[in-house]
Protein backbone atom coordinates (compact mmCIF):
# COMPACT_ATOMS: atom_id res chain seq x y z
CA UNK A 1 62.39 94.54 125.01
CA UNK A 2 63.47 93.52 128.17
CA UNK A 3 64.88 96.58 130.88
CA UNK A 4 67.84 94.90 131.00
CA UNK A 5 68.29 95.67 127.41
CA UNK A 6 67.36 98.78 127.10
CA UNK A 7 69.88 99.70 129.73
CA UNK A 8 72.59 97.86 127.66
CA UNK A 9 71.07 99.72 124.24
CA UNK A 10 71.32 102.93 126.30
CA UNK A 11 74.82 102.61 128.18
CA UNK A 12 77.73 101.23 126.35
CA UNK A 13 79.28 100.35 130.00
CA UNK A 14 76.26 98.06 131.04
CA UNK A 15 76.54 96.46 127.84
CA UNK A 16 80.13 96.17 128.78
CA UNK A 17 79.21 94.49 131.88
CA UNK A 18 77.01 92.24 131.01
CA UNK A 19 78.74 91.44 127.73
CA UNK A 20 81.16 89.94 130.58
CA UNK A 21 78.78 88.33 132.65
CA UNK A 22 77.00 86.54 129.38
CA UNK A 23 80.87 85.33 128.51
CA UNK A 24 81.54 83.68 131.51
CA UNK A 25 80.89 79.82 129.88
CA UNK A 26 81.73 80.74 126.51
CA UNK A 27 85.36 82.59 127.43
CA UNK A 28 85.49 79.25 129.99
CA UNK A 29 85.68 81.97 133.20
CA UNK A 30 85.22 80.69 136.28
CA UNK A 31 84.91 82.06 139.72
CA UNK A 32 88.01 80.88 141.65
CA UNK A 33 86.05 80.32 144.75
CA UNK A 34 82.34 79.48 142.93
CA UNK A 35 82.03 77.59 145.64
CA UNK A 36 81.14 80.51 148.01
CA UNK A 37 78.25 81.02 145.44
CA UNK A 38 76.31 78.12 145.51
CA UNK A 39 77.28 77.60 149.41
CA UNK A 40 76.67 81.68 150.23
CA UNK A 41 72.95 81.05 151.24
CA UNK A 42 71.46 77.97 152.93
CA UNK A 43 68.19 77.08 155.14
CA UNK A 44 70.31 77.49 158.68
CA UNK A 45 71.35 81.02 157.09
CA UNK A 46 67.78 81.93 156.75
CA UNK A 47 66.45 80.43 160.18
CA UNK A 48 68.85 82.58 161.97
CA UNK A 49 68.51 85.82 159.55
CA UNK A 50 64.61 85.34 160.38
CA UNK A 51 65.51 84.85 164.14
CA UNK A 52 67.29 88.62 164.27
CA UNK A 53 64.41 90.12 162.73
CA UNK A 54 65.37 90.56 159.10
CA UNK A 55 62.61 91.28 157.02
CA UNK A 56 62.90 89.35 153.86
CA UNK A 57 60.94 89.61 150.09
CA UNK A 58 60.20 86.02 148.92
CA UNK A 59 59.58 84.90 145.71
CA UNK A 60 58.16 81.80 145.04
CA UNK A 61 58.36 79.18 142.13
CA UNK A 62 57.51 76.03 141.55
CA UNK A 63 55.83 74.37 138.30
CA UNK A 64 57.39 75.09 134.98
CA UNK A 65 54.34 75.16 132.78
CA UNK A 66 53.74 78.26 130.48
CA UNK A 67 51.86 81.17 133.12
CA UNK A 68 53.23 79.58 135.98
CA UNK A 69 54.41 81.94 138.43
CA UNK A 70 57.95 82.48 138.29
CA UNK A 71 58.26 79.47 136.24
CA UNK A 72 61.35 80.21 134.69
CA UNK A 73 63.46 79.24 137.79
CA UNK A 74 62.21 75.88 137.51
CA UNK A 75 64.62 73.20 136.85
CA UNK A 76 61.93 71.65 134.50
CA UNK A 77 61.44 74.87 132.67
CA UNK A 78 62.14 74.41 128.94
CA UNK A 79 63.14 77.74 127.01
CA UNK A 80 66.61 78.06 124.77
CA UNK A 81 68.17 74.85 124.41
CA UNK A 82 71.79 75.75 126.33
CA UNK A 83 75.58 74.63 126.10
CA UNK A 84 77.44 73.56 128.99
CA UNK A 85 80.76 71.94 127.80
CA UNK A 86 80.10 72.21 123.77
CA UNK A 87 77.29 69.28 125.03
CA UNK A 88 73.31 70.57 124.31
CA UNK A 89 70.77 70.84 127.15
CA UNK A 90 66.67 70.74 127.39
CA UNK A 91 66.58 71.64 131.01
CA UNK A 92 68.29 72.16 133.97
CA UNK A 93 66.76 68.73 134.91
CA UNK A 94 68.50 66.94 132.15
CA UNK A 95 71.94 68.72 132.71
CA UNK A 96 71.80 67.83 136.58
CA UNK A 97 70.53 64.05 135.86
CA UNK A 98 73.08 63.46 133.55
CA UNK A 99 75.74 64.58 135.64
CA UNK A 100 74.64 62.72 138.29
CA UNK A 101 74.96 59.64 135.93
CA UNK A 102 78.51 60.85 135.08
CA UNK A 103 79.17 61.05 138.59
CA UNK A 104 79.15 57.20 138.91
CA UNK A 105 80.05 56.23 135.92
CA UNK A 106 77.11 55.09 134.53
CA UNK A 107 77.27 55.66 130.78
CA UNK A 108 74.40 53.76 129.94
CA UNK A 109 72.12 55.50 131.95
CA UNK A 110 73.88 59.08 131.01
CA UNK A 111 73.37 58.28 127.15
CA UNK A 112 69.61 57.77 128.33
CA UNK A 113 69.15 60.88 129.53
CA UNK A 114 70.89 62.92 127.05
CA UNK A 115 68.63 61.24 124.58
CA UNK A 116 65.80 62.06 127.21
CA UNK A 117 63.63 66.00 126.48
CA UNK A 118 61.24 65.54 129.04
CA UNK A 119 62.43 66.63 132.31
CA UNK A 120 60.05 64.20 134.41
CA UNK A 121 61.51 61.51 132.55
CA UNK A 122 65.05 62.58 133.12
CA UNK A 123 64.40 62.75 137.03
CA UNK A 124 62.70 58.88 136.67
CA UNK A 125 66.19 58.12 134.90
CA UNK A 126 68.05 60.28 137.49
CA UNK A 127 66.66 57.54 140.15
CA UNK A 128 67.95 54.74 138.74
CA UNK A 129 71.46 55.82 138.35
CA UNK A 130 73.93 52.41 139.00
CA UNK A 131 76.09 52.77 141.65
CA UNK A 132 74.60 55.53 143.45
CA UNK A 133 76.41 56.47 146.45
CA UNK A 134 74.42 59.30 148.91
CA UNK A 135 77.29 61.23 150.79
CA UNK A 136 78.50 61.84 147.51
CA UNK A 137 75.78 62.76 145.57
CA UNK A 138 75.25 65.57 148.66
CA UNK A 139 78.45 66.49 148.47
CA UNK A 140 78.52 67.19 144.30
CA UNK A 141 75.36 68.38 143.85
CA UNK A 142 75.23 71.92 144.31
CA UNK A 143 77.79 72.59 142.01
CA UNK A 144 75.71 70.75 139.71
CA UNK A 145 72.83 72.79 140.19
CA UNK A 146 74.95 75.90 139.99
CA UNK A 147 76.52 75.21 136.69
CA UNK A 148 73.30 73.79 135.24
CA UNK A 149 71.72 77.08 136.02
CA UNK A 150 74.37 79.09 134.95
CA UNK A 151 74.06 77.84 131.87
CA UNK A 152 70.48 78.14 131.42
CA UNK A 153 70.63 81.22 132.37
CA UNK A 154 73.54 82.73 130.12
CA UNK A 155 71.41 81.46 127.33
CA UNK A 156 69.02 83.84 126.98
CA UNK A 157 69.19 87.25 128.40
CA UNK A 158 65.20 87.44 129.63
CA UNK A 159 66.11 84.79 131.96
CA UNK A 160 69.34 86.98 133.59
CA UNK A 161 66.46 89.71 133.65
CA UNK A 162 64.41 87.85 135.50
CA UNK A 163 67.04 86.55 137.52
CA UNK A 164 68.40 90.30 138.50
CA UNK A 165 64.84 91.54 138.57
CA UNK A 166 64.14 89.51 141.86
CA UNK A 167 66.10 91.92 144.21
CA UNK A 168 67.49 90.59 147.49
CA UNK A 169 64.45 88.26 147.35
CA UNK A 170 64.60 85.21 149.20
CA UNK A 171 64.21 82.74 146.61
CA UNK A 172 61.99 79.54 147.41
CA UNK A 173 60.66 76.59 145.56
CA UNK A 174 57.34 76.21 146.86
CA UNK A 175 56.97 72.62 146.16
CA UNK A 176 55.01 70.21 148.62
CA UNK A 177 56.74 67.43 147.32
CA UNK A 178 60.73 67.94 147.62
CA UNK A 179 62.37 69.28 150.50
CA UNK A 180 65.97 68.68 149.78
CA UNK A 181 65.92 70.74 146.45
CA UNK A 182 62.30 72.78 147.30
CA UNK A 183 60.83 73.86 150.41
CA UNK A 184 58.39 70.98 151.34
CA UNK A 185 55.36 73.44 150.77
CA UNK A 186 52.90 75.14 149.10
CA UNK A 187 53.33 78.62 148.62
CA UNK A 188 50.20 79.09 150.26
CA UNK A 189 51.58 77.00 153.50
CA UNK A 190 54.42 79.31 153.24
CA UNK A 191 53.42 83.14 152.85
CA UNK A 192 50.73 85.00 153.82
CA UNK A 193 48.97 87.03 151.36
CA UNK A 194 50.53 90.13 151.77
CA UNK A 195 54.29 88.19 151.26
CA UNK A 196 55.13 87.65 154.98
CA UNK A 197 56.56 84.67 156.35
CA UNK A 198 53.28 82.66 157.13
CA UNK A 199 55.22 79.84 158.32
CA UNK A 200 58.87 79.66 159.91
CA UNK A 201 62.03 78.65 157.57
CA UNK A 202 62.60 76.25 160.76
CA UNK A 203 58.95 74.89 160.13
CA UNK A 204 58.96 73.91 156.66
CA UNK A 205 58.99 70.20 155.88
CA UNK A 206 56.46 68.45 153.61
CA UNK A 207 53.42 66.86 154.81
CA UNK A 208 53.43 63.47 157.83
CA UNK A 209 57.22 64.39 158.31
CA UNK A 210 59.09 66.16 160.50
CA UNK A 211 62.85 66.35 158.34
CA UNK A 212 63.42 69.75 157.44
CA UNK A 213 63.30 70.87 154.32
CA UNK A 214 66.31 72.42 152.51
CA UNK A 215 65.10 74.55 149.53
CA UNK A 216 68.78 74.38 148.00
CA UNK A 217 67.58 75.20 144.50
CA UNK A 218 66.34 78.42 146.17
CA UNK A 219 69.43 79.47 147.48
CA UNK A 220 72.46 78.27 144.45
CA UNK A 221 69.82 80.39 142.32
CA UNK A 222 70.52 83.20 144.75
CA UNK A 223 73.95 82.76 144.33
CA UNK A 224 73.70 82.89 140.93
CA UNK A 225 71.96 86.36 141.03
CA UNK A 226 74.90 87.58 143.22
CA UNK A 227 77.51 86.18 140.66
CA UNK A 228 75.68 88.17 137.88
CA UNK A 229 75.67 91.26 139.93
CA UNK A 230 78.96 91.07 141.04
CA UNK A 231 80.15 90.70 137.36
CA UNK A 232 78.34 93.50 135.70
CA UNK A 233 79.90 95.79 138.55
CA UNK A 234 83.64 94.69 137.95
CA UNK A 235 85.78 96.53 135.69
CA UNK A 236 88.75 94.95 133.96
CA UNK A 237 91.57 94.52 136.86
CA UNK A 238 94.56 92.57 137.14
CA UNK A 239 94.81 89.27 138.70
CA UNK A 240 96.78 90.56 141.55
CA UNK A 241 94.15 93.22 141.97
CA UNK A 242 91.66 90.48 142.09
CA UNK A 243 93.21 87.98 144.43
CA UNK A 244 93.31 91.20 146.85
CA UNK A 245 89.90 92.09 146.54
CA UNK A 246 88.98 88.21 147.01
CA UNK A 247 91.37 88.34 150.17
CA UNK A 248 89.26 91.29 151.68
CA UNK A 249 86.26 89.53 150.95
CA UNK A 250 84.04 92.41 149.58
CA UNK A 251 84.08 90.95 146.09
CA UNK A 252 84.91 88.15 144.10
CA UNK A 253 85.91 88.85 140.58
CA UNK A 254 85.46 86.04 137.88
CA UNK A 255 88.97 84.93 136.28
CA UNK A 256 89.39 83.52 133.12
CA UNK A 257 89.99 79.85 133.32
CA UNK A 258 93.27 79.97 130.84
CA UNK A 259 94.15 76.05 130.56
CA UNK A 260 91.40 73.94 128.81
CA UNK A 261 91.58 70.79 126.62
CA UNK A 262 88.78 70.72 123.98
CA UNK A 263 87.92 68.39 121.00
CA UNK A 264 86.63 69.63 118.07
CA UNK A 265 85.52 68.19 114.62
CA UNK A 266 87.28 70.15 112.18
CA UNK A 267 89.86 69.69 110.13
CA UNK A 268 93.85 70.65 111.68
CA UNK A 269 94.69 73.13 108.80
CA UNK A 270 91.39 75.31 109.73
CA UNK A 271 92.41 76.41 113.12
CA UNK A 272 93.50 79.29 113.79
CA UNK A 273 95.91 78.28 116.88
CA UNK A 274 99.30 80.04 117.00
CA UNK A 275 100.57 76.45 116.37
CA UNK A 276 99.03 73.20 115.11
CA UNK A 277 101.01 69.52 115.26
CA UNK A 278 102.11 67.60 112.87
CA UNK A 279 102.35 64.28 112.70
CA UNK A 280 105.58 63.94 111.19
CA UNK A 281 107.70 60.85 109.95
CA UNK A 282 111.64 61.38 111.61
CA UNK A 283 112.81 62.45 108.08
CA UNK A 284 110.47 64.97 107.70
CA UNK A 285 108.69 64.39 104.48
CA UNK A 286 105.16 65.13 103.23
CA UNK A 287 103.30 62.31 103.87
CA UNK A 288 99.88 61.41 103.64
CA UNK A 289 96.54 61.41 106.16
CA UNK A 290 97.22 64.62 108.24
CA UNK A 291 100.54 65.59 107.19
CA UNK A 292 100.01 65.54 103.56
CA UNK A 293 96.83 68.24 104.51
CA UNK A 294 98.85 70.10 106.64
CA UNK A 295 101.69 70.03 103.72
CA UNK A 296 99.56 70.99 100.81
CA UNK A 297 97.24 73.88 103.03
CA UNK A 298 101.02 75.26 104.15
CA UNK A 299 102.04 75.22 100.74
CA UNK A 300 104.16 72.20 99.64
CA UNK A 301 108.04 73.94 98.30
CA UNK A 302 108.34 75.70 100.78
CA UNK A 303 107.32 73.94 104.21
CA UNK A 304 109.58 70.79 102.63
CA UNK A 305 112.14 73.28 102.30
CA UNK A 306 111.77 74.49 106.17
CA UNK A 307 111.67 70.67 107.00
CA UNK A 308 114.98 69.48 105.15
CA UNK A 309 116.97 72.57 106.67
CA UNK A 310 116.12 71.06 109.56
CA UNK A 311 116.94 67.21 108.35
CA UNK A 312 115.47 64.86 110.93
CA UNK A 313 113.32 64.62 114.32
CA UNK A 314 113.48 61.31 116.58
CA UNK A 315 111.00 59.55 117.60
CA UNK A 316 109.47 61.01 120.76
CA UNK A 317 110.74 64.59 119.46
CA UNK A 318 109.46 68.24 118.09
CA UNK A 319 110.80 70.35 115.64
CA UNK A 320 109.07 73.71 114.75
CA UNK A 321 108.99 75.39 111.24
CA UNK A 322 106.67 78.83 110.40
CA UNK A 323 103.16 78.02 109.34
CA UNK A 324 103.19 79.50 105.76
CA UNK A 325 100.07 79.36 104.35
CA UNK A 326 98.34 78.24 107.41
CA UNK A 327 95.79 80.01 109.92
CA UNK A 328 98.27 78.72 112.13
CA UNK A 329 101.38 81.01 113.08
CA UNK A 330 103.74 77.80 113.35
CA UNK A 331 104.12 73.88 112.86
CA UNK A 332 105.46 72.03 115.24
CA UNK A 333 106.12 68.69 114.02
CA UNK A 334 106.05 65.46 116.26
CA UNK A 335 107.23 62.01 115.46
CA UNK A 336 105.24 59.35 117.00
CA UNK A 337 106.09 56.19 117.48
CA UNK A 338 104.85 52.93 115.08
CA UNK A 339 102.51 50.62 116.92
CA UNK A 340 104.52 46.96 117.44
CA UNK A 341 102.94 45.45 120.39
CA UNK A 342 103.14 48.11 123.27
CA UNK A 343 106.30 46.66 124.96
CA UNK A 344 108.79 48.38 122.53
CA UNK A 345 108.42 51.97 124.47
CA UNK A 346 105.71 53.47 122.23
CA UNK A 347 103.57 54.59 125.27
CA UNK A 348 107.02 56.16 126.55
CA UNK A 349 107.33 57.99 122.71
CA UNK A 350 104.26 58.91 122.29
CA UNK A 351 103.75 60.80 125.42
CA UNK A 352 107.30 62.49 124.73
CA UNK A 353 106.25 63.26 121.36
CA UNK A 354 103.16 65.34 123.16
CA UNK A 355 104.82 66.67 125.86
CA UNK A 356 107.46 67.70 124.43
CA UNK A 357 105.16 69.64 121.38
CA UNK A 358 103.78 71.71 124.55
CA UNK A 359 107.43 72.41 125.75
CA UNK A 360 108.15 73.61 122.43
CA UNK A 361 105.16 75.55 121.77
CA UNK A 362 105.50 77.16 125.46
CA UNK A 363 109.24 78.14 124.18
CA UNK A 364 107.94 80.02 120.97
CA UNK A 365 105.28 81.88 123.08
CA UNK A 366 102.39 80.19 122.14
CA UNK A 367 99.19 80.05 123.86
CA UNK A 368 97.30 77.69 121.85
CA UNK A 369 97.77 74.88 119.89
CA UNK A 370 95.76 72.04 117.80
CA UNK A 371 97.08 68.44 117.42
CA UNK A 372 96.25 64.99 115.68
CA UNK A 373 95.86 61.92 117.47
CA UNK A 374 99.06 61.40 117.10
CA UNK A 375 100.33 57.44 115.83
CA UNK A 376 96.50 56.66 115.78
CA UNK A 377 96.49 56.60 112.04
CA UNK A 378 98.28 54.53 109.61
CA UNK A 379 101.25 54.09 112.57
CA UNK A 380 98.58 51.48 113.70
CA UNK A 381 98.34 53.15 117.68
CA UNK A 382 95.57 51.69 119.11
CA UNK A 383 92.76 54.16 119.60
CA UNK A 384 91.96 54.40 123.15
CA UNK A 385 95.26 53.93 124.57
CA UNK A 386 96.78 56.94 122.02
CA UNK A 387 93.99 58.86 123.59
CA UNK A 388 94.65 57.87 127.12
CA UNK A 389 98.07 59.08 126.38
CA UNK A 390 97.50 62.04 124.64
CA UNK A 391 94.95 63.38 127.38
CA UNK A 392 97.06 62.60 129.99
CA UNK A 393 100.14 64.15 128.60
CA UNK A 394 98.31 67.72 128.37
CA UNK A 395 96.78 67.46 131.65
CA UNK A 396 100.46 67.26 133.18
CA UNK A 397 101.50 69.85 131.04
CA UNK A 398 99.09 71.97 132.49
CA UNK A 399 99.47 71.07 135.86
CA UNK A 400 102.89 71.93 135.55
CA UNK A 401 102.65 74.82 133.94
CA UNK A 402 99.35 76.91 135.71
CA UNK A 403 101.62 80.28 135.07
CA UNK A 404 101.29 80.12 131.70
CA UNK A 405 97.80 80.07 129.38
CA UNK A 406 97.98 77.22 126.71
CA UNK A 407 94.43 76.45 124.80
CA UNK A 408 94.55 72.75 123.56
CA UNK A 409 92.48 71.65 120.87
CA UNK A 410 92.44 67.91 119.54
CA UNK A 411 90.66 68.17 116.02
CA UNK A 412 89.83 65.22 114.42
CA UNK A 413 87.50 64.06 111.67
CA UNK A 414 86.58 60.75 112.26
CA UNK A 415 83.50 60.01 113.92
CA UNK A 416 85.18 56.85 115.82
CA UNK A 417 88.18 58.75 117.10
CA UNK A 418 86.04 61.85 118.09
CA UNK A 419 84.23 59.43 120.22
CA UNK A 420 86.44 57.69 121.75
CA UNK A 421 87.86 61.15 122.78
CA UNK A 422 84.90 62.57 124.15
CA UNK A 423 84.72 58.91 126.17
CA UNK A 424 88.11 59.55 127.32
CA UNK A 425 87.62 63.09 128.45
CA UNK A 426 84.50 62.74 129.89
CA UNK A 427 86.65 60.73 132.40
CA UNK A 428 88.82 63.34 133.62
CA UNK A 429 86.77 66.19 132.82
CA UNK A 430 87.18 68.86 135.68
CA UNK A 431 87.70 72.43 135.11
CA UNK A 432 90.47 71.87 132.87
CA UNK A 433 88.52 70.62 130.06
CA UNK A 434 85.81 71.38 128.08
CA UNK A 435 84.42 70.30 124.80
CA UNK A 436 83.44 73.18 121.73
CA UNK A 437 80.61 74.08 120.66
CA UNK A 438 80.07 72.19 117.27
CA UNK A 439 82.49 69.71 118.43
CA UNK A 440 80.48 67.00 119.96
CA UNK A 441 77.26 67.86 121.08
CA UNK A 442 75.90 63.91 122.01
CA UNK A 443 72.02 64.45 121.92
């Protein structure tokens, strides 16, 4: 046992605290500015911190092999499999090199990696991403690293120990061979043996060149520590208490990242949303496909009964009726538009019939909902453009809603369509969307 867990065996409000920390992927909480994290510390920060005088721990790391020193912090370093975005990771190595092939679009080469366990091999694959563009690879890669780290670290708590158990060290990957992410040397080139700064921050560059090196892993790990720390010492506050504290600067609490599109295989009439969609014919009637499930797991007399009260729905409309039987509190039920040959305003219908599903759902004070692919099934929609729709409907929803928490979950049970989804979010994915865990998890 860890001491990190016996502190959280012995005091209920460090297991509070960390309990919160350990969330912070799972509950998709984000840090509003992260970006002060993984920019906090840098290799001009430590030239002039060494320059006044401050005396500095460092703690060196470099090769991931078992009895390494430190090895955990290596990117390469292969403990827990972990979950960033419902998709499964080896390594930090693998995460970073197959966002870097997401970065410019290169699916091939992404699929590659993913399919890649050996982080040497993902690196060799990293290099020969298509379309590789360097300003912009500098410019997205820390938050790589920081979310790839993140991850591996919320995965398993001896690696948050070790993290924490570091101090204010000055954290520094001693490898001779990289100076953007490392620090261009040995640790032996580095420190003397007692820990002191054998060789200036200013000084370190690898071997028959002069560039400095940048040790960036070093310092978006150090970030990381002070993200942990600064979690397990918040208590529960109020936004507005938390967008003062930010203001003053002395602390910046995490926040919940309330909007999120997800896909999920499972079937609609599991979740337990406040609402799930239906999607409904304009006369209301149990069909078959989705709405026949929904209609026999609601309980057949008496959601038919709900629906003829109400009598009809347009195309491009929502109607609600209770849930019944369901997990779900309510139904809302969407008409989609039959497939003719895209010029007879389906793309206009079908994102009505989805954004105006959220509107209703939003009126009936619901903050989560599950829908079909709506018109993708035997109204002949074509897939990807009924997901192009359906993803971009939400994300304005969201956009024009960012008062109000709404949890959107597409579930789906065919392999194609779940696909094709993931394909289409991967394209947008930002902060507002995520996939589950045991939705698609493309290994």
């Amino acid at each position: 046992m860890t001491e990190l867990e016996k502190q959280i065996a012995e005091n209920p409000e460090i297991a509070k605290a960390y309990s919160r920390a350990m969330d912070l992927s799972n509950l998709m909480i984000i840090a509003p500015h992260k970006a002060k994290y993984y920019h906090r510390y840098n290799i001009q920060w430590l030239i002039e911190q060494v320059a006044k005088g401050t005396q500095f721990k460092y703690v060196t790391f470099w090769k991931a092999d078992e009895g390494e020193e430190n090895n955990v912090f290596s990117q390469w370093y292969r403990g827990k499999p972990f979950v960033i975005n419902g998709r499964s990771y080896d390594t930090a190595e693998q995460y970073m090199m197959s966002e870097k092939a997401l970065l410019f679009n290169d699916l091939d080469m992404y699929r590659m990696i993913m399919d890649e366990p050996d982080p040497d091999q993902c690196k060799k694959l990293g290099r020969q991403v298509k379309g590789f563009i360097g300003h912009l690879w500098e410019e997205a890669f820390p938050e790589i690293i920081f979310h790839g780290n993140l991850g591996k670290m919320q995965s398993d708590i001896e690696l948050v120990d070790a993290l924490l158990r570091t101090g204010n060290a000055v954290l520094v990957e001693a490898s001779p061979f990289d100076d953007i992410y490392g620090a261009g040397m040995k640790k032996e080139d580095i420190l003397n043996l007692d820990g002191t700064l054998k060789t200036l921050p200013q000084n370190w560059h690898k071997k028959n060149t002069n560039r400095q090196a940048e040790n960036n892993l070093g310092f978006i790990l150090m970030g990381i520590r002070d993200l942990f720390r600064e979690l397990m010492r918040c208590e529960d506050m109020s936004e507005t208490e938390a967008e003062e504290i930010d203001e003053n600067g002395s602390i910046n609490i995490i926040k919940r990242l309330n909007n999120a599109i997800a896909v999920q295989k499972i079937s609609i009439t599991d979740l337990s949303t406040d609402a799930i969609v239906n999607a409904a014919n304009d006369c209301l009637w149990a069909g078959s496909g989705v709405c026949g499930a929904i209609f026999k797991a609601a309980g057949y007399e008496k959601l038919q009964a709900a629906c003829d009260a109400i009598g009809h729905c347009d195309v491009g409309s929502a109607v609600i009726t209770p849930g019944f039987n369901l997990k779900a509190k309510q139904i809302i039920h969407a008409v989609g538009p039959r497939w003719i040959d895209g010029e007879h305003q389906e793309p206009q219908q079908l994102y009505s019939a989805y954004e105006n599903s959220l509107k209703l759902a939003k009126e009936n004070k619901c903050h989560s909902i599950g829908f079909p692919l709506i018109s993708a099934g035997i109204f002949g929609y074509p897939l990807q453009d009924a997901w192009k729709i359906a993803v971009q409907a939400c994300l304005d929803f969201i956009e024009q809603n960012k008062e109000y928490d709404m949890k959107i979950i597409f579930a789906v049970l065919s392999d194609s369509i779940l696909q094709e989804g993931c394909k289409q979010l991967a394209l947008n994915l930002d902060e507002r969307i995520y996939f589950l865990k045991g939705g698609v998890n493309d290994k």
